[in-house]
C-alpha atoms as a PDB file:
ATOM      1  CA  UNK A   1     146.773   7.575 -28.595  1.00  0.00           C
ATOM      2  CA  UNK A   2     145.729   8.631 -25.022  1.00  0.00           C
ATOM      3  CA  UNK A   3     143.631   6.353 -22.982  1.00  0.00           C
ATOM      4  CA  UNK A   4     140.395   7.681 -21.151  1.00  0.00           C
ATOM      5  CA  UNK A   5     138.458   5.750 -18.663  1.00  0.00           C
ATOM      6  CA  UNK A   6     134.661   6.485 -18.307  1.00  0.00           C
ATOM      7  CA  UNK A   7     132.452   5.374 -15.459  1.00  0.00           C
ATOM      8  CA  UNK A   8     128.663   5.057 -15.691  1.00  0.00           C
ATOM      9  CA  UNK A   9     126.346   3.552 -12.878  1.00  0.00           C
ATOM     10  CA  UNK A  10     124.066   1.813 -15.352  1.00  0.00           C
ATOM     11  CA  UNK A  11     123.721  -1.065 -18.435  1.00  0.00           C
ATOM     12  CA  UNK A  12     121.610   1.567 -20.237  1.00  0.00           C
ATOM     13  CA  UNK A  13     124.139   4.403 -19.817  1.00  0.00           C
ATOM     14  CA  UNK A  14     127.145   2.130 -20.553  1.00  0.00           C
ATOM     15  CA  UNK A  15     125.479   1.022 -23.654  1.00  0.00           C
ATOM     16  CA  UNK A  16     125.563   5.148 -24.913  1.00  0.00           C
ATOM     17  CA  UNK A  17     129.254   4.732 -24.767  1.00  0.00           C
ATOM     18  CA  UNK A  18     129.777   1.504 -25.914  1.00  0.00           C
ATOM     19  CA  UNK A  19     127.973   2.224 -29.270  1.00  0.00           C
ATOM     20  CA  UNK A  20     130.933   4.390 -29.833  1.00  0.00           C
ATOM     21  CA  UNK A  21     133.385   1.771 -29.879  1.00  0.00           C
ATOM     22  CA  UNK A  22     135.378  -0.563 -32.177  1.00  0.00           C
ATOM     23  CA  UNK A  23     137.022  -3.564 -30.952  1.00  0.00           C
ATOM     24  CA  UNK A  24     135.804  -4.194 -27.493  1.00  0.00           C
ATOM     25  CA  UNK A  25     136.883  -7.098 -25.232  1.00  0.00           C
ATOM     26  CA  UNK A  26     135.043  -7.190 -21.835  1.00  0.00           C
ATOM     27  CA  UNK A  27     136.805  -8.058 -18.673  1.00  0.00           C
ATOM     28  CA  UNK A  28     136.281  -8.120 -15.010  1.00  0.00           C
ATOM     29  CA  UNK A  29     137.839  -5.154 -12.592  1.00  0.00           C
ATOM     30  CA  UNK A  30     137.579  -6.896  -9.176  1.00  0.00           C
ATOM     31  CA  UNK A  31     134.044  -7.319  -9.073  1.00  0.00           C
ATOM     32  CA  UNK A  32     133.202  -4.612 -11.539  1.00  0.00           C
ATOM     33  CA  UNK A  33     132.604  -4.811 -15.692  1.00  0.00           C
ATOM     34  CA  UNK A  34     134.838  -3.034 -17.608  1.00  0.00           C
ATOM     35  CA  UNK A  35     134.989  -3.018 -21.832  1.00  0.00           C
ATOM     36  CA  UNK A  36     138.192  -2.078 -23.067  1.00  0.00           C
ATOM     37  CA  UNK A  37     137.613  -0.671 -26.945  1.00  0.00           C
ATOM     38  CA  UNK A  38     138.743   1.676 -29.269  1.00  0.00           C
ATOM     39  CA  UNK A  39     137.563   5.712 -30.406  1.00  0.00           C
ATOM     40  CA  UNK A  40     138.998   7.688 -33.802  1.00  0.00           C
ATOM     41  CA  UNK A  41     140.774   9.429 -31.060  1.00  0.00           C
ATOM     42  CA  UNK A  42     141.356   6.864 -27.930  1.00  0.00           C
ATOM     43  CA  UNK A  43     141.782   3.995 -25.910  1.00  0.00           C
ATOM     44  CA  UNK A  44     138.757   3.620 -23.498  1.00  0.00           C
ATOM     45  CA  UNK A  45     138.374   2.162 -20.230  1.00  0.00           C
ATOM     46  CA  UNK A  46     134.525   1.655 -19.951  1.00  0.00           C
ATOM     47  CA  UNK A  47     133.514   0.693 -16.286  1.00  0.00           C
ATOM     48  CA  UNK A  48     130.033   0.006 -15.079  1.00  0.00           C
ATOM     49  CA  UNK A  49     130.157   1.290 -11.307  1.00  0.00           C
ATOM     50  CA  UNK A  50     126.730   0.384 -10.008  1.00  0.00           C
ATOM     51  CA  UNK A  51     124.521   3.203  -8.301  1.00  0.00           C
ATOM     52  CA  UNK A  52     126.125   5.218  -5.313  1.00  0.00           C
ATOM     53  CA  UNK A  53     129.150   6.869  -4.095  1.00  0.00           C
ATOM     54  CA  UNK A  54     130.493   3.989  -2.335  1.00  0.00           C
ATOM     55  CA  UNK A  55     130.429   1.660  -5.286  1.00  0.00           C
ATOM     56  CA  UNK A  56     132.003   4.472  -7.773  1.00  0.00           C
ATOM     57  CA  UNK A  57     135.024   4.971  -5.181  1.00  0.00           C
ATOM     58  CA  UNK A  58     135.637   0.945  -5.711  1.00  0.00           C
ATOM     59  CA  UNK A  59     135.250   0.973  -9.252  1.00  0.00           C
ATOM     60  CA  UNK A  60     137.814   4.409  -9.688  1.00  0.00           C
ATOM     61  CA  UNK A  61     140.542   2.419  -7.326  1.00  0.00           C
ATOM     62  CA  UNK A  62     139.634  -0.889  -9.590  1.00  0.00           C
ATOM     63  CA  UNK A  63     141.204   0.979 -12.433  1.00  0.00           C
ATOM     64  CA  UNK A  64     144.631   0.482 -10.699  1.00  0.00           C
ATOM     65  CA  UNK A  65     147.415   3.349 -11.437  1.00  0.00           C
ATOM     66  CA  UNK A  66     145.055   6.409 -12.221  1.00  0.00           C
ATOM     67  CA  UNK A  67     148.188   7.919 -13.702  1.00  0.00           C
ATOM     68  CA  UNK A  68     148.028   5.480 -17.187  1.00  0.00           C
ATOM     69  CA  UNK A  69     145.100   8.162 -17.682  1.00  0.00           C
ATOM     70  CA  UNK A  70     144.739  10.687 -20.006  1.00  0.00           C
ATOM     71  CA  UNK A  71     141.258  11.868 -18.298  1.00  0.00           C
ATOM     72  CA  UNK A  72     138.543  10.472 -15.437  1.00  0.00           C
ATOM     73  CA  UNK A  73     134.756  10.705 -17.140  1.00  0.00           C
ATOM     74  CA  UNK A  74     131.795  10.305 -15.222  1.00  0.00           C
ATOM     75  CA  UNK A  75     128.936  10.217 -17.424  1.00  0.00           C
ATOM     76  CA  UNK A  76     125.189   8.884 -17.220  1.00  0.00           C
ATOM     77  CA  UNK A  77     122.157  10.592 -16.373  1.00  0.00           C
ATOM     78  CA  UNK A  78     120.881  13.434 -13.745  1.00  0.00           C
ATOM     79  CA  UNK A  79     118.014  15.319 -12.213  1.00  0.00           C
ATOM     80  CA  UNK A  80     118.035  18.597 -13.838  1.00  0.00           C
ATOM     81  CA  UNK A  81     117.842  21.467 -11.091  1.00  0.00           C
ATOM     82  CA  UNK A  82     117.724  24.405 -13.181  1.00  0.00           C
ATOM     83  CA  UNK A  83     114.279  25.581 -14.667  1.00  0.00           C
ATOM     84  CA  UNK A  84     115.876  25.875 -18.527  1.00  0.00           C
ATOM     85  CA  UNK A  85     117.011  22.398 -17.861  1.00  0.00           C
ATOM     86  CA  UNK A  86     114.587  19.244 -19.740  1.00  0.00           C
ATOM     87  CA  UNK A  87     115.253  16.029 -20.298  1.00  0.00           C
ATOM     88  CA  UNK A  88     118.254  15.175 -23.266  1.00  0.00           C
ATOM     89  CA  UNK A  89     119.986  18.530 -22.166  1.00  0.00           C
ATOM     90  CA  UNK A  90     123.682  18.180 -21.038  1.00  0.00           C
ATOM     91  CA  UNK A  91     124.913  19.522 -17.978  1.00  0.00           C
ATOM     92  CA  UNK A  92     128.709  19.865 -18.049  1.00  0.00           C
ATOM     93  CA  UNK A  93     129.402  20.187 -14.418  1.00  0.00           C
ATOM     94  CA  UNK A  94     132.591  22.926 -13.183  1.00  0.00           C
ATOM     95  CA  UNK A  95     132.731  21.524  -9.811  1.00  0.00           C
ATOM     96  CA  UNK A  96     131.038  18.222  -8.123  1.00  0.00           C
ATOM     97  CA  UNK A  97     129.528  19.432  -4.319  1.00  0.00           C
ATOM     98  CA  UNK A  98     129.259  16.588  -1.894  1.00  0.00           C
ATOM     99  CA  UNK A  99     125.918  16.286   0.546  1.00  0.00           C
ATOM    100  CA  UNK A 100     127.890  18.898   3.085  1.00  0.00           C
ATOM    101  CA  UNK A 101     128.244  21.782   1.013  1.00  0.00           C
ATOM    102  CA  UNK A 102     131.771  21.443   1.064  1.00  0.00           C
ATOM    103  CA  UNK A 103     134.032  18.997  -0.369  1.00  0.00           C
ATOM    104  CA  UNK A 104     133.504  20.470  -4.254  1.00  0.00           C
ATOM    105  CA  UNK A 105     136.047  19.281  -6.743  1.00  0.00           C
ATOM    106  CA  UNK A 106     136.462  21.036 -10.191  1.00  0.00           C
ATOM    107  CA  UNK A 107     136.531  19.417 -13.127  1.00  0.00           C
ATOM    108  CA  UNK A 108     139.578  20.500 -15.936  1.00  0.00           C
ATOM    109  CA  UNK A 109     138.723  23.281 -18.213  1.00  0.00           C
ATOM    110  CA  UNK A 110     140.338  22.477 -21.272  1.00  0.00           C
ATOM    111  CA  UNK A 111     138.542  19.078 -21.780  1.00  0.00           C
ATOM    112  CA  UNK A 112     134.963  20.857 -20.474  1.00  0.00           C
ATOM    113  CA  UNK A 113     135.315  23.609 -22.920  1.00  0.00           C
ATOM    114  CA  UNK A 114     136.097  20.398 -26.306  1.00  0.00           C
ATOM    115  CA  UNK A 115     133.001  18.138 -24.746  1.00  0.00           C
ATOM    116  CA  UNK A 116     131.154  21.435 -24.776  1.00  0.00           C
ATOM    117  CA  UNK A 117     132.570  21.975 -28.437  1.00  0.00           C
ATOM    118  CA  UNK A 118     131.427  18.577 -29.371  1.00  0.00           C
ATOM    119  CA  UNK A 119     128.225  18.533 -27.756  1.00  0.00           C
ATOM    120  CA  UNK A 120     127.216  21.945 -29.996  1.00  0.00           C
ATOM    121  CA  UNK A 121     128.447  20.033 -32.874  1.00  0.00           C
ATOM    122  CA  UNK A 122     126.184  17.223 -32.356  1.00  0.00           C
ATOM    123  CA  UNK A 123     123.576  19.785 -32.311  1.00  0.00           C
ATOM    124  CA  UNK A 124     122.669  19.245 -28.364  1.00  0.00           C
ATOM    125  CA  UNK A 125     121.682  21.622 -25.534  1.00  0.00           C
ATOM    126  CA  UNK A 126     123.497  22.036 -22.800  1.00  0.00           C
ATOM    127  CA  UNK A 127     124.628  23.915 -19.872  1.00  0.00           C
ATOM    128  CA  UNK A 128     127.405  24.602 -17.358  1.00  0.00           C
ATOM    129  CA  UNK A 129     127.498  25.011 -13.068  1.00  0.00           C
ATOM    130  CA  UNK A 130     127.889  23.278  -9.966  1.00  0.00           C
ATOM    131  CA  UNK A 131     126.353  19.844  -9.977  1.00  0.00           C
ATOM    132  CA  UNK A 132     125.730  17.930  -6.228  1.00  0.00           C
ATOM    133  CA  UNK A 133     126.050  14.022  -5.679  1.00  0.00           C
ATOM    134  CA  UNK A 134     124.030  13.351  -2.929  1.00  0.00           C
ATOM    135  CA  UNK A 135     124.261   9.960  -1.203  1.00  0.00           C
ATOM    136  CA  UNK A 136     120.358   9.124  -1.978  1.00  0.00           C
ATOM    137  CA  UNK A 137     117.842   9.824  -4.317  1.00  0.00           C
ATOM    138  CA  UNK A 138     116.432  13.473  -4.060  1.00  0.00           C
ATOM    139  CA  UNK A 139     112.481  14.360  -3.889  1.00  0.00           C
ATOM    140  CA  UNK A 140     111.153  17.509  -5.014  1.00  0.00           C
ATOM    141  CA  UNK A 141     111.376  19.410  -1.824  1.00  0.00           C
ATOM    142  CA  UNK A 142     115.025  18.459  -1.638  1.00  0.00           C
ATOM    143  CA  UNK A 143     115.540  18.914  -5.057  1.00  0.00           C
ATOM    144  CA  UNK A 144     114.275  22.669  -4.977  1.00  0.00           C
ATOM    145  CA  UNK A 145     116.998  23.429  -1.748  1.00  0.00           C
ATOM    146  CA  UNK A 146     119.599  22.262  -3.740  1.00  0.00           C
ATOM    147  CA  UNK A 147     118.692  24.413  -6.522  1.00  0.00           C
ATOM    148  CA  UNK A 148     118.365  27.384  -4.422  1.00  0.00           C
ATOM    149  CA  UNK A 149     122.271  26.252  -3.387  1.00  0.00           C
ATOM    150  CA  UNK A 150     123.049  26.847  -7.056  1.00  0.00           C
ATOM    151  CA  UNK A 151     123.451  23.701  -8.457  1.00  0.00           C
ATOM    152  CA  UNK A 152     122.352  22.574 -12.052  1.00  0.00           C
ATOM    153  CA  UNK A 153     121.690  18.785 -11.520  1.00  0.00           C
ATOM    154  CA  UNK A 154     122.019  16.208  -8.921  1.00  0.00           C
ATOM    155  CA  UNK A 155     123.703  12.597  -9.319  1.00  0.00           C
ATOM    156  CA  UNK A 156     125.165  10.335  -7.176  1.00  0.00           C
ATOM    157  CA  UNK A 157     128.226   9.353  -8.251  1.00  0.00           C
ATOM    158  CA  UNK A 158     130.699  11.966  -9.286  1.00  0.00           C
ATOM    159  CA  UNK A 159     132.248  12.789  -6.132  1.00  0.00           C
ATOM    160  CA  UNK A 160     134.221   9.987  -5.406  1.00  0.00           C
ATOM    161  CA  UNK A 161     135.904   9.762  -8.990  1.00  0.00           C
ATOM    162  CA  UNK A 162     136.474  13.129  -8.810  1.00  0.00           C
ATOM    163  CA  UNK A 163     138.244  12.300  -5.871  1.00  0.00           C
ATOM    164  CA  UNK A 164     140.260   9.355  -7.267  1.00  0.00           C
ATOM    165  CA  UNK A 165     141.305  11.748  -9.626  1.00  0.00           C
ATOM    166  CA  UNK A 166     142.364  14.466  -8.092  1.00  0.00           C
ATOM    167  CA  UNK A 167     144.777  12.445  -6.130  1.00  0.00           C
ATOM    168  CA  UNK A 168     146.526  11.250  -9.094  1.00  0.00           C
ATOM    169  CA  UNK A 169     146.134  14.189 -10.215  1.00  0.00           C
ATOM    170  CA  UNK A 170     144.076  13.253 -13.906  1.00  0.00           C
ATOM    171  CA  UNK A 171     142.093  15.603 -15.132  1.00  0.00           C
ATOM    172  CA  UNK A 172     138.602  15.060 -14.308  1.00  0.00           C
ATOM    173  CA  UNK A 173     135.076  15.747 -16.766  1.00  0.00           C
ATOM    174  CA  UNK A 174     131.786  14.996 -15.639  1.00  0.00           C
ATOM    175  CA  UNK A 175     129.068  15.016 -18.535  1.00  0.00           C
ATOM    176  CA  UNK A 176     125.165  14.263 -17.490  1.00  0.00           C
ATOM    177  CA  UNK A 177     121.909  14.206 -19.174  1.00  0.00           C
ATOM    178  CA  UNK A 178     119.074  15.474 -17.627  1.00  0.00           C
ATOM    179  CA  UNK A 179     116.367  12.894 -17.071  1.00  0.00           C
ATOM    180  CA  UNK A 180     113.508  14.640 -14.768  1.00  0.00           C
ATOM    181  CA  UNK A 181     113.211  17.915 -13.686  1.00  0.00           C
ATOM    182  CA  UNK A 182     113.256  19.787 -10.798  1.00  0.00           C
ATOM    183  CA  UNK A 183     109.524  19.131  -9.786  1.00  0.00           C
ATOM    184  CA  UNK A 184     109.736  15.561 -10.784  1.00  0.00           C
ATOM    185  CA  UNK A 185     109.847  12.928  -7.752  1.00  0.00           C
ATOM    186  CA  UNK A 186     111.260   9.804  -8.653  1.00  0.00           C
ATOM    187  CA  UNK A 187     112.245   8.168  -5.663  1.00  0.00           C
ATOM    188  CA  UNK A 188     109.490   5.516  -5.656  1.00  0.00           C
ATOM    189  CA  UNK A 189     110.813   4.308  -8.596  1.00  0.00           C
ATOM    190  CA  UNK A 190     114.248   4.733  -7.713  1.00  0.00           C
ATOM    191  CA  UNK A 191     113.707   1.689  -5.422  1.00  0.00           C
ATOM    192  CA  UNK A 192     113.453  -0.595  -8.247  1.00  0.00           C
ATOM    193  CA  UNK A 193     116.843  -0.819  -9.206  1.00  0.00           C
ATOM    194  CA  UNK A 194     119.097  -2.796  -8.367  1.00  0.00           C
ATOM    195  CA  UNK A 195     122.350  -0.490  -7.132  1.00  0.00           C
ATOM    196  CA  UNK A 196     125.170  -3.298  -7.864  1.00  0.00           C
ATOM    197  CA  UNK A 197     124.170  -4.286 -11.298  1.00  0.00           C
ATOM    198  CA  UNK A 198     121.899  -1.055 -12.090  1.00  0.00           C
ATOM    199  CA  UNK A 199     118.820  -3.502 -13.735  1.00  0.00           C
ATOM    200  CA  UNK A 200     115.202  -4.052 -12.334  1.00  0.00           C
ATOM    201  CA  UNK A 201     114.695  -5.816  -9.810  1.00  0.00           C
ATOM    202  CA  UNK A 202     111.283  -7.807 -10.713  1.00  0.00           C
ATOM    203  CA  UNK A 203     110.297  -8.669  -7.395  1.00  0.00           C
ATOM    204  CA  UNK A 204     110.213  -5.252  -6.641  1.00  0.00           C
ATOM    205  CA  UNK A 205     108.647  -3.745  -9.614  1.00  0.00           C
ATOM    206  CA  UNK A 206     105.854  -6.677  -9.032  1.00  0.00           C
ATOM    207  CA  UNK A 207     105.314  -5.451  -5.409  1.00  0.00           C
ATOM    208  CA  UNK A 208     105.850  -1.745  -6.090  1.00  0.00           C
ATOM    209  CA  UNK A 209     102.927  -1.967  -9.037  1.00  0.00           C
ATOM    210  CA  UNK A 210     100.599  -3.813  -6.803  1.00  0.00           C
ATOM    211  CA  UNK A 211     100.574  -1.285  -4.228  1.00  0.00           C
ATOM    212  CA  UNK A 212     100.645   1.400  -6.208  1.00  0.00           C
ATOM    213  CA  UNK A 213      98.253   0.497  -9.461  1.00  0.00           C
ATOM    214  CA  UNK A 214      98.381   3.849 -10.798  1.00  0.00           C
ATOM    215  CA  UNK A 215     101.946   4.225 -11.132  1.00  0.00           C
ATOM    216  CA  UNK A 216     102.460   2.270 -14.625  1.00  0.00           C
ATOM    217  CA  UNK A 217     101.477   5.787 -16.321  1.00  0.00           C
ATOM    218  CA  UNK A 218     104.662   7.331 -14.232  1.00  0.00           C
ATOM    219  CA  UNK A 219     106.300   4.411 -15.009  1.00  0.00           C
ATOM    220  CA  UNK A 220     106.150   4.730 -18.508  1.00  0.00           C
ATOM    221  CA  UNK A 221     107.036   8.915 -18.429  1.00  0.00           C
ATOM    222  CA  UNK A 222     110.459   7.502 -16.753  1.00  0.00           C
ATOM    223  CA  UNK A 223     110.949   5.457 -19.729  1.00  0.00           C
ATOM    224  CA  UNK A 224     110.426   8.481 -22.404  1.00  0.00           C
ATOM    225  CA  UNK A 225     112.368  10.512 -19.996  1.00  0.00           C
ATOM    226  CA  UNK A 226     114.983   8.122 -20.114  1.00  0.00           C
ATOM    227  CA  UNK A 227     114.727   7.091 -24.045  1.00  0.00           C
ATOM    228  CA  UNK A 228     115.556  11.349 -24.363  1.00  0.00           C
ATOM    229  CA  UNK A 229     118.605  11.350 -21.908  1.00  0.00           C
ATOM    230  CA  UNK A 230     119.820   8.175 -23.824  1.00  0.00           C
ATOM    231  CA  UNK A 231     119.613   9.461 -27.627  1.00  0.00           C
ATOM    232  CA  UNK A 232     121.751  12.607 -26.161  1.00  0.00           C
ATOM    233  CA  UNK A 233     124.577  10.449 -24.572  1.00  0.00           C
ATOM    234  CA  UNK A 234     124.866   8.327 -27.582  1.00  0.00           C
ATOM    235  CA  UNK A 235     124.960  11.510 -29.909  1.00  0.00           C
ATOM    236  CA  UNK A 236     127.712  13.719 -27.373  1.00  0.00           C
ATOM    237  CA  UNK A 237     129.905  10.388 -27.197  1.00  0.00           C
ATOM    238  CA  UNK A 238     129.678   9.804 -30.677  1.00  0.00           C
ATOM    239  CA  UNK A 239     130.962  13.514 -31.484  1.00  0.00           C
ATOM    240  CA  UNK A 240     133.270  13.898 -28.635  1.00  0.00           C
ATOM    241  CA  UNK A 241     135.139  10.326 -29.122  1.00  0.00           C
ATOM    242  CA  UNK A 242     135.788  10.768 -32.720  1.00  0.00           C
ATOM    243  CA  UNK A 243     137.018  14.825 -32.858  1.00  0.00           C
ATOM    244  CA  UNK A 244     140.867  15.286 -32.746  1.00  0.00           C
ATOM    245  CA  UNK A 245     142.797  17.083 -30.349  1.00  0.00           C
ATOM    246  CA  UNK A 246     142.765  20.809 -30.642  1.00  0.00           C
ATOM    247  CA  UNK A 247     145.901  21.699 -32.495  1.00  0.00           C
ATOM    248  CA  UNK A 248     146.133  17.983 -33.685  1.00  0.00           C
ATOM    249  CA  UNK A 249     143.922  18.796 -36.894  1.00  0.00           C
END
């Protein structure tokens, strides 16, 4: 049985994985979260990462030997760039682009084309291309020059476990769900979470509210938005994590 490690930045995006799972013991990385369970089909390494490059690179080297991999996943959600994109829909991305435009990093073929397989099983829409992970949270403005670069979705963690595993080399998959759209703006309430442990902070919601009393109606768009990307993690991991192999059926 090949063992697969999967990094999210958040509780609520761990907790699409985890529902895949079967006997999970939770243990501590360094300063990082992991749950170590069982798929039909593998042994996986589930590690919460926090929000940002920076903290992902920590969490991929808090694996220890990449090479006890059978594949690096980044997974959890994205602002979709292309127009067909909405919230729930996949994007599979075929290379990560860092803020410069230049350090992009492919992801492995084979295992993009089976998630792809598994996410039309599961009866989900989804879509393929370039995919940035900028170092901040995007506006609209910045959101629409980054879609005029080509790329399907933004994120902010991919890069640097993309890196981790090319050096190894493990073959690297990123999987995303689209949460707002190209137009959306949710950097205001971007600055509510917490980027270590990925919850609220309710200091901050408190003072963000009070100065800005008319955002609980965006507030509560952010939480259908996110109840969509959610249902479409739990439903791709629950497909992908229980097909065989190809040529193992």
């Amino acid at each position: 049985m090949e063992r697969i490690a999967i990094f999210a930045a958040l509780q609520w995006e761990c907790r699409t994985v985890l529902r895949s799972l079967r006997r999970v013991s939770r243990v501590r990385l360094g300063e990082f979260t992991c749950w170590q369970g069982r798929a039909p089909r593998a042994e996986v390494w589930l590690v919460k990462t926090g929000v940002g490059v920076q903290r992902a690179a920590a969490a991929a080297a808090a694996v220890g030997d990449a090479r006890q991999f059978a594949l690096f996943v980044s997974t959890g959600c994205a602002g979709g760039l292309a127009p067909e994109l909405r919230a729930g829909d996949l994007a599979f991305t075929t290379a990560v682009i860092g803020d410069d435009g230049r350090d992009a990093v492919s992801t492995a073929a084979a295992p993009r084309a089976r998630a792809q397989h598994a996410a039309s099983a599961a009866g989900l829409r989804s879509a393929q291309g370039p995919v940035l992970c900028s170092q901040s949270a995007l506006g609209s403005a910045a959101k629409r020059a980054a879609a005029a670069g080509g790329s399907i979705a933004v994120e902010m963690e991919a890069a640097a476990i993309a890196a981790r595993a090319a050096s190894a080399p493990v073959p690297f998959l990123s999987v995303r769900a689209v949460l707002d759209g190209v137009e959306d703006d949710l950097t205001g309430p971007g600055t509510l979470v917490d980027p270590a442990s990925g919850g609220i902070r309710p200091l901050a919601l408190a003072a963000y509210l009070a100065a800005h009393p008319g955002a609980i109606a965006q507030l509560m768009t952010l939480q259908r938005l996110q109840r969509a990307a959610r249902e479409s993690l739990e439903r791709f991991f629950r497909q992908w994590l229980a097909e065989p192999e190809r040529g193992a059926e």
